[in-house]
Protein backbone atom coordinates (compact mmCIF):
# COMPACT_ATOMS: atom_id res chain seq x y z
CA UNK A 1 -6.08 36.56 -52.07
CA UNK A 2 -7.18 33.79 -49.90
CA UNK A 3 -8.34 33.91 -46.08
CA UNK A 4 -8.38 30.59 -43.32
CA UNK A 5 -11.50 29.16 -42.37
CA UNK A 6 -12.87 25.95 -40.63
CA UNK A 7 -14.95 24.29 -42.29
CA UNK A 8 -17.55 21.07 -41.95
CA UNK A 9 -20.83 20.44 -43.09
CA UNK A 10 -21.68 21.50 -46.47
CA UNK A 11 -24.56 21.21 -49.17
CA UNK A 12 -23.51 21.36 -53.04
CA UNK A 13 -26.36 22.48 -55.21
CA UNK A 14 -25.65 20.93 -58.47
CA UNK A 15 -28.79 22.29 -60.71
CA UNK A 16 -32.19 21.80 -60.94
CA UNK A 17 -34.49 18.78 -62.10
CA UNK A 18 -36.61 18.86 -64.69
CA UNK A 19 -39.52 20.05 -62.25
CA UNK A 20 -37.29 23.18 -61.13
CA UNK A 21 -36.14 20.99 -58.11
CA UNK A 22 -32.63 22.07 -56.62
CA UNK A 23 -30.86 18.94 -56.89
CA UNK A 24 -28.57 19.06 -53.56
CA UNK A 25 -25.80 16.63 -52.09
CA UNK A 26 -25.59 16.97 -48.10
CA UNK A 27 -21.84 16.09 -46.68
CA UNK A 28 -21.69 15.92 -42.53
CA UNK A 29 -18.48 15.44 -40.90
CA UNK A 30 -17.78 15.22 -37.89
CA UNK A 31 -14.66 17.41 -37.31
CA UNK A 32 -14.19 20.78 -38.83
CA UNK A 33 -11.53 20.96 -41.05
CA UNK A 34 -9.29 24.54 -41.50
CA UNK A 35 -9.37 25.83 -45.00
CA UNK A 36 -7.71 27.97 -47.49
CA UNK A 37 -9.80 29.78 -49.30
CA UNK A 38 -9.63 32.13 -52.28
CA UNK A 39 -11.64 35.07 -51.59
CA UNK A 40 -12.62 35.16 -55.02
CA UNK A 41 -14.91 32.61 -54.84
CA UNK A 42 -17.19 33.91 -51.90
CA UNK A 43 -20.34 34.88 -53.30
CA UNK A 44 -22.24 35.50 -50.09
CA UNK A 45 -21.51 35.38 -46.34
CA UNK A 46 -24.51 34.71 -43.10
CA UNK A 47 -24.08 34.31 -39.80
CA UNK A 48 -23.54 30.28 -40.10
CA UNK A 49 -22.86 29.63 -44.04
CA UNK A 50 -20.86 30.69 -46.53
CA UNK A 51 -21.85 30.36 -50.01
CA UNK A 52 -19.05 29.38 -52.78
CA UNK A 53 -18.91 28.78 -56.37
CA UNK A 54 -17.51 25.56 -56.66
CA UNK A 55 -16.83 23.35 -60.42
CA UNK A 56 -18.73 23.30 -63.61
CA UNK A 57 -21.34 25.95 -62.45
CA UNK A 58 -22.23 24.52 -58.75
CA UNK A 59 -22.82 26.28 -56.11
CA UNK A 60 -21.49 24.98 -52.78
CA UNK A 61 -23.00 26.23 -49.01
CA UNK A 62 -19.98 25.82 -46.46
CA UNK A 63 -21.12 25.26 -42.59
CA UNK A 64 -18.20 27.68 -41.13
CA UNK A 65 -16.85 28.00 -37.52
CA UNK A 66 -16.57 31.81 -35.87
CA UNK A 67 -19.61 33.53 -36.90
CA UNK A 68 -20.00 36.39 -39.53
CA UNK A 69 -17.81 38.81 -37.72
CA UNK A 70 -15.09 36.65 -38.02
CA UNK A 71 -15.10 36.22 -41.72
CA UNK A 72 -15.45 40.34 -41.78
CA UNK A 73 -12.33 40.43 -39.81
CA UNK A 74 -10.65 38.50 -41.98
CA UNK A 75 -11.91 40.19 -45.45
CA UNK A 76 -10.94 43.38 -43.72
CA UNK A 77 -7.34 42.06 -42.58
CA UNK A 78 -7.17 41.09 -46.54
CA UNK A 79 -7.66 44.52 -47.63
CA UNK A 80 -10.93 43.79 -49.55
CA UNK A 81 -13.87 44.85 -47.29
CA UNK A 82 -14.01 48.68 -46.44
């Protein structure tokens, strides 16, 4: 199952250093860009982010347009939040 969502800014967390650092890359854009998402992947949902697992074991926090009630409408329209 997969929902639609804009998109823009996001921060991949790729692992940690050898101090326990999160090692992070920060991508800004300037437009937001509408999505296709697999549900699946959602790990967690706030009011401005949603975090994703994204390839080889990173972890991927997506800047999102509409607010957390809007991504509950949609999981609900999907059939998988109750």
């Amino acid at each position: 199952m997969f929902i639609k969502v804009k998109m823009r800014n996001h921060v991949i967390q790729h692992g940690f250093d050898q101090n326990n650092k999160e090692i992070e890359e920060k991508v800004e854009n300037q437009e937001w860009a509408e999505k296709i998402i697999p549900i699946s992947r959602i790990k967690s949902v706030t009011e401005k982010a949603l975090l994703m697992d994204y390839a080889h074991g990173r972890w991927i926090y997506w800047e999102y347009e509409g607010g957390l009630a809007s991504i509950e409408m949609k999981l609900k329209k999907a059939g998988v939040f109750l």
